[in-house]
Protein backbone atom coordinates (compact mmCIF):
# COMPACT_ATOMS: atom_id res chain seq x y z
CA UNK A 1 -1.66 1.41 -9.16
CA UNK A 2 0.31 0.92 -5.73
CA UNK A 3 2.12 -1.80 -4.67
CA UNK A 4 2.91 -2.43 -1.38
CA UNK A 5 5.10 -5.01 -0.14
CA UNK A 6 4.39 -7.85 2.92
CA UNK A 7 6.01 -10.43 3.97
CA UNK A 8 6.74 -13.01 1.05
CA UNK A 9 4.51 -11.19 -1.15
CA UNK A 10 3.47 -8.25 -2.79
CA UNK A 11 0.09 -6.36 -3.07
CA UNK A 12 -0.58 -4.27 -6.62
CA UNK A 13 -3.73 -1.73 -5.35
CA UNK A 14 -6.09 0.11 -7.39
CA UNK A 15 -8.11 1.73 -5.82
CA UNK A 16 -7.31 0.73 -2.82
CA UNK A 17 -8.48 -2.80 -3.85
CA UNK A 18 -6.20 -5.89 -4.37
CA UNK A 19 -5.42 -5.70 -8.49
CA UNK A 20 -2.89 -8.55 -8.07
CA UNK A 21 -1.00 -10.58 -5.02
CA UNK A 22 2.18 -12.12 -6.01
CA UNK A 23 3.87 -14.61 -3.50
CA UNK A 24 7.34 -16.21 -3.32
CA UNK A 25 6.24 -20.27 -3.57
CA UNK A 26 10.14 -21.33 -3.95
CA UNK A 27 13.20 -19.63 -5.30
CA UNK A 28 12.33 -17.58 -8.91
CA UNK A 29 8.76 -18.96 -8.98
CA UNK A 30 5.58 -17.71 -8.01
CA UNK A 31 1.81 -17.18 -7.32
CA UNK A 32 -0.45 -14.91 -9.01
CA UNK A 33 -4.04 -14.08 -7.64
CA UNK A 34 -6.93 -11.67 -8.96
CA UNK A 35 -9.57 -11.53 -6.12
CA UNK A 36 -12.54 -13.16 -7.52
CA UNK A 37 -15.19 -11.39 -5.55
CA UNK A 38 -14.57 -8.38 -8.23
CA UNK A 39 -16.19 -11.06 -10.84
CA UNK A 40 -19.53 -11.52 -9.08
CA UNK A 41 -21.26 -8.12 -10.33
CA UNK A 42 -20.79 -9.23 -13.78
CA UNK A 43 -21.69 -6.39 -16.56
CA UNK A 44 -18.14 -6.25 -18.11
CA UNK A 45 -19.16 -8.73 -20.98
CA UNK A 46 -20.13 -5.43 -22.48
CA UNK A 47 -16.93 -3.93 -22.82
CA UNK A 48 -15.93 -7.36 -24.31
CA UNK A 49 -14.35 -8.83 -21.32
CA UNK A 50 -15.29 -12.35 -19.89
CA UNK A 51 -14.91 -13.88 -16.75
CA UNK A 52 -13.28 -17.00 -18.35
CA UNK A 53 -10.54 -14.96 -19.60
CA UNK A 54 -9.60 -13.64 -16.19
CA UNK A 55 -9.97 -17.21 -14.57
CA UNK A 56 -7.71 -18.85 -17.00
CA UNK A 57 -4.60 -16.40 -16.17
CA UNK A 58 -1.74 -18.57 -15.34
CA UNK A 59 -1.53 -18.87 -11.39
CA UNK A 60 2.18 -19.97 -11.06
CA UNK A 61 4.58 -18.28 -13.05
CA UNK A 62 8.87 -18.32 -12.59
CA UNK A 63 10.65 -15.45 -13.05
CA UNK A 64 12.13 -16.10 -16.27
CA UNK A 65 7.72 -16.89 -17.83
CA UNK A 66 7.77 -13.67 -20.03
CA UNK A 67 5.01 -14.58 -21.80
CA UNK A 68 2.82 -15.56 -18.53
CA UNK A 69 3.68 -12.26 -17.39
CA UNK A 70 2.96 -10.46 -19.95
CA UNK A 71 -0.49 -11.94 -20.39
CA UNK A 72 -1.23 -10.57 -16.44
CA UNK A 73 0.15 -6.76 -17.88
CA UNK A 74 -2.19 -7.03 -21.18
CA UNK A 75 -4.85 -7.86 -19.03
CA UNK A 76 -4.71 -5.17 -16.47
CA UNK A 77 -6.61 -2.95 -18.22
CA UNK A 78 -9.73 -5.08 -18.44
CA UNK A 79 -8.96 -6.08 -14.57
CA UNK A 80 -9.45 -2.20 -13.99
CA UNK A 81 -12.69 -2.58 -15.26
CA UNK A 82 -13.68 -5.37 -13.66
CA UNK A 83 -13.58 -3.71 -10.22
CA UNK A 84 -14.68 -0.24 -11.35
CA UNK A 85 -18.00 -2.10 -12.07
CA UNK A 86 -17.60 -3.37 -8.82
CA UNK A 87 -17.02 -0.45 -6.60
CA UNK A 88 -19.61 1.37 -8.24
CA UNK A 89 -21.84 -1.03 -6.68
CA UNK A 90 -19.83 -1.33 -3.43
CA UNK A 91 -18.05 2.32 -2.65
CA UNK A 92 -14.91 2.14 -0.36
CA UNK A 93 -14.08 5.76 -0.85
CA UNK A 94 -12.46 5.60 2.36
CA UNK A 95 -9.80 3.09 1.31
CA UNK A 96 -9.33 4.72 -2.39
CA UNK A 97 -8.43 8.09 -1.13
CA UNK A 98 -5.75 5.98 1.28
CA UNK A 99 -4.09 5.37 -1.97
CA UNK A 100 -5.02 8.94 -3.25
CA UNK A 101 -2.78 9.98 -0.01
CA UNK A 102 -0.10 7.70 -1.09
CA UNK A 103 0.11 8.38 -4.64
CA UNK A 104 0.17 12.53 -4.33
CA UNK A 105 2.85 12.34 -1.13
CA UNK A 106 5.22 9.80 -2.84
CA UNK A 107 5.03 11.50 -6.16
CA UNK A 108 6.26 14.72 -4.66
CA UNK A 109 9.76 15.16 -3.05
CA UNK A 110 8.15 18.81 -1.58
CA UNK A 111 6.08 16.91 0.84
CA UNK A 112 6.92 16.29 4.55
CA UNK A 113 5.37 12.65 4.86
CA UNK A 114 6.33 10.07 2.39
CA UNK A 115 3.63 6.52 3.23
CA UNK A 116 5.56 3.50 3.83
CA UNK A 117 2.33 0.83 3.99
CA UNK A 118 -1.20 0.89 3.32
CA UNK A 119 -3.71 -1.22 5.96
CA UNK A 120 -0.43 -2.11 7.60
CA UNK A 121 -1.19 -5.26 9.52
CA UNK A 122 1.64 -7.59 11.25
CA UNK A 123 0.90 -11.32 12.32
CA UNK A 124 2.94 -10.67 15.52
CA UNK A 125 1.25 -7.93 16.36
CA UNK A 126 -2.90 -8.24 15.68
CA UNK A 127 -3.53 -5.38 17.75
CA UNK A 128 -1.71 -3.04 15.73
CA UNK A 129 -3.55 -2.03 12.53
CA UNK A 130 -3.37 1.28 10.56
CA UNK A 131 -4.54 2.51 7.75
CA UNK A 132 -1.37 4.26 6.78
CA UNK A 133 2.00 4.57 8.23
CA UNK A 134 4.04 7.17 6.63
CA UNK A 135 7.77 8.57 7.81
CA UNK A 136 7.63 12.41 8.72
CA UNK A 137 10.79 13.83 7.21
CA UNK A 138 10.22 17.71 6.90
CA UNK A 139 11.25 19.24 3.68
CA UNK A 140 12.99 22.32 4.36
CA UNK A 141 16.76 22.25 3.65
CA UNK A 142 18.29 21.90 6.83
CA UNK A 143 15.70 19.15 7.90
CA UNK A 144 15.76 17.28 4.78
CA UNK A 145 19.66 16.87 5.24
CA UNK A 146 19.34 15.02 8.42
CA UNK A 147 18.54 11.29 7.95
CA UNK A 148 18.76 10.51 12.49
CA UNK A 149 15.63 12.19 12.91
CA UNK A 150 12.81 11.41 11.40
CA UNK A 151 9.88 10.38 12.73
CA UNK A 152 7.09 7.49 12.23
CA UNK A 153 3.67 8.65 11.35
CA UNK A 154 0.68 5.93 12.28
CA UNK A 155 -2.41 7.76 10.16
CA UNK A 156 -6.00 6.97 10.73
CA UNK A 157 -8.12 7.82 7.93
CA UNK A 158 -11.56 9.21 7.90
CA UNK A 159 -13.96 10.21 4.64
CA UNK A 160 -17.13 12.76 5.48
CA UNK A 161 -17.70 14.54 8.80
CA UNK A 162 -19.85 11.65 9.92
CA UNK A 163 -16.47 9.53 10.04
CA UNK A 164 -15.15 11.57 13.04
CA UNK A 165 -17.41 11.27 15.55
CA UNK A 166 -18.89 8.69 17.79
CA UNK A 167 -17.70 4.95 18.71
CA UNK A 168 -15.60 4.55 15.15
CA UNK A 169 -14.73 8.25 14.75
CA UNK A 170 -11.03 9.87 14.69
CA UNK A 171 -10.93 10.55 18.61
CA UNK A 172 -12.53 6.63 19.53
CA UNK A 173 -9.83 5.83 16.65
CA UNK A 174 -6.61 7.18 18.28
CA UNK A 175 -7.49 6.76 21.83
CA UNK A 176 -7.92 2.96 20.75
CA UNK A 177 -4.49 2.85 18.86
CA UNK A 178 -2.43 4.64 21.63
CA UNK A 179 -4.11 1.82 24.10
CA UNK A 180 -2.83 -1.29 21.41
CA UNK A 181 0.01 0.42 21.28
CA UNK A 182 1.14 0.87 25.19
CA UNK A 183 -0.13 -2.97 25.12
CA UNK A 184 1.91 -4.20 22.11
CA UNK A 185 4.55 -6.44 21.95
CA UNK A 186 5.74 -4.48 19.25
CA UNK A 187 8.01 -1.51 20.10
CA UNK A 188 7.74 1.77 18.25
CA UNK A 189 11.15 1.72 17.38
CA UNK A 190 11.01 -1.80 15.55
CA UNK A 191 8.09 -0.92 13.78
CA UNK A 192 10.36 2.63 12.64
CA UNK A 193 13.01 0.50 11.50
CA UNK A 194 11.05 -1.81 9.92
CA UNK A 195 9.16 1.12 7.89
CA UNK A 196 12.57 2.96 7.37
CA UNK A 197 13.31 -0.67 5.51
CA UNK A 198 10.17 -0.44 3.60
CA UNK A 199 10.90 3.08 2.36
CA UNK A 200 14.43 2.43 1.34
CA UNK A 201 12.79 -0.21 -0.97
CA UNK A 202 10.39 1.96 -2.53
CA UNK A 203 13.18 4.62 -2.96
CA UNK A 204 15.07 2.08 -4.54
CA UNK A 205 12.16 0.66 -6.84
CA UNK A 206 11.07 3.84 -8.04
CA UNK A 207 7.98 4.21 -5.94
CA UNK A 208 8.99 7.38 -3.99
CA UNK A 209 10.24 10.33 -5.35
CA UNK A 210 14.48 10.50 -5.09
CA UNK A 211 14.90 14.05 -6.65
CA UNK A 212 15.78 15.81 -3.02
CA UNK A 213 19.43 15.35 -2.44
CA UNK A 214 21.64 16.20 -5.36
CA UNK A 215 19.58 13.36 -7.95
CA UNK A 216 21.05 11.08 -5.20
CA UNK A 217 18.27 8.74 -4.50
CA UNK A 218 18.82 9.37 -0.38
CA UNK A 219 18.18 6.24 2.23
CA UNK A 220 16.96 7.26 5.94
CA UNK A 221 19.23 5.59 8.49
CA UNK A 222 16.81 5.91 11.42
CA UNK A 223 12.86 6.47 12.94
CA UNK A 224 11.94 8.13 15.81
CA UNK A 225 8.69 7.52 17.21
């Protein structure tokens, strides 16, 4: 599972598929959704699982609903199964190995790009879309000390050789995104902070690896672009 976290709500992924969206209604209380396209392909009444069970998952839940929230954990397992039987029969490998990415480069303080967002998207800036933005902070010793430069990483990913050719493949992809991006209202250096932000709260959450700087769970101060 991955969550990744918007703007007054949060995404839980599996498989690069929406598990579970929780947004802030008011103060302590909130929404919970299960996309209900995963319950169109049916077949899971077999591994004793019914739509009805799903559907009737409390929707709006405060903070303090232990039970309600514990009946969304119990069922995650049969929610797993639900849209396993539904990306058999509709494959977005592309997306799932965007979380594969994730999962392996957060999970290991070694690495030299930890991912911030997932299909990053920003309501003030519709031109800028990316299928991963990550912060490039090199792991050898003397690099790893520094917190004033690292760098933002905007990564397009591609699945098969036929992905990287042509009008959709990695060249048409980058040449578009540097054109958005010399157009955007956006600066490069407010989308850095933002993800420097975003990666401070998964450090502090748990989701990234903190085991680099003497157990000291570290928190990068600035982005280059």
């Amino acid at each position: 599972l991955s969550l990744n976290i918007r703007n007054d709500y949060i995404n839980i992924y599996y498989r690069a598929g929406s598990l579970l969206k929780i947004s802030e209604l008011t103060k302590h209380r909130y929404q919970f959704e299960f996309d209900s396209k995963y319950l169109k392909t049916g077949g899971f009444d077999s591994f004793g699982i019914s739509a009805k069970e799903i559907t009737a998952l409390p929707k709006k839940i405060t903070s303090g609903d232990e039970n309600d929230v514990a009946s969304w954990i119990h069922k995650i397992p049969s929610l797993k199964i639900v849209m396993d039987l539904w990306f058999h029969k509709n494959s977005k490998l592309e997306r799932e190995f965007q979380q594969v990415v994730e999962r392996m480069n957060n999970s290991n303080s070694a690495t030299d790009y930890f991912i911030c967002d997932i299909e990053y998207t920003n309501t003030a800036c519709r031109e800028l879309r990316a299928d991963l933005i990550a912060l490039n902070w090199p792991s050898k010793a003397a690099e790893r000390k520094r917190l004033d430069s690292v760098r933002l990483a905007i990564i397009e990913m591609k699945h098969g050789d036929g992905a990287l050719t042509g009008s959709s493949g990695l060249v048409a992809h980058i040449q578009a995104l540097d054109k958005r991006l010399s157009n955007s209202s956006m600066s490069l250096s407010k989308l850095g902070r933002e993800m420097v932000h975003v990666f401070n709260q998964r450090v502090q959450l748990g989701l990234i690896s903190s085991r680099m700087i003497d157990e000291t769970p570290p928190r990068i101060q600035s982005s280059k672009p």
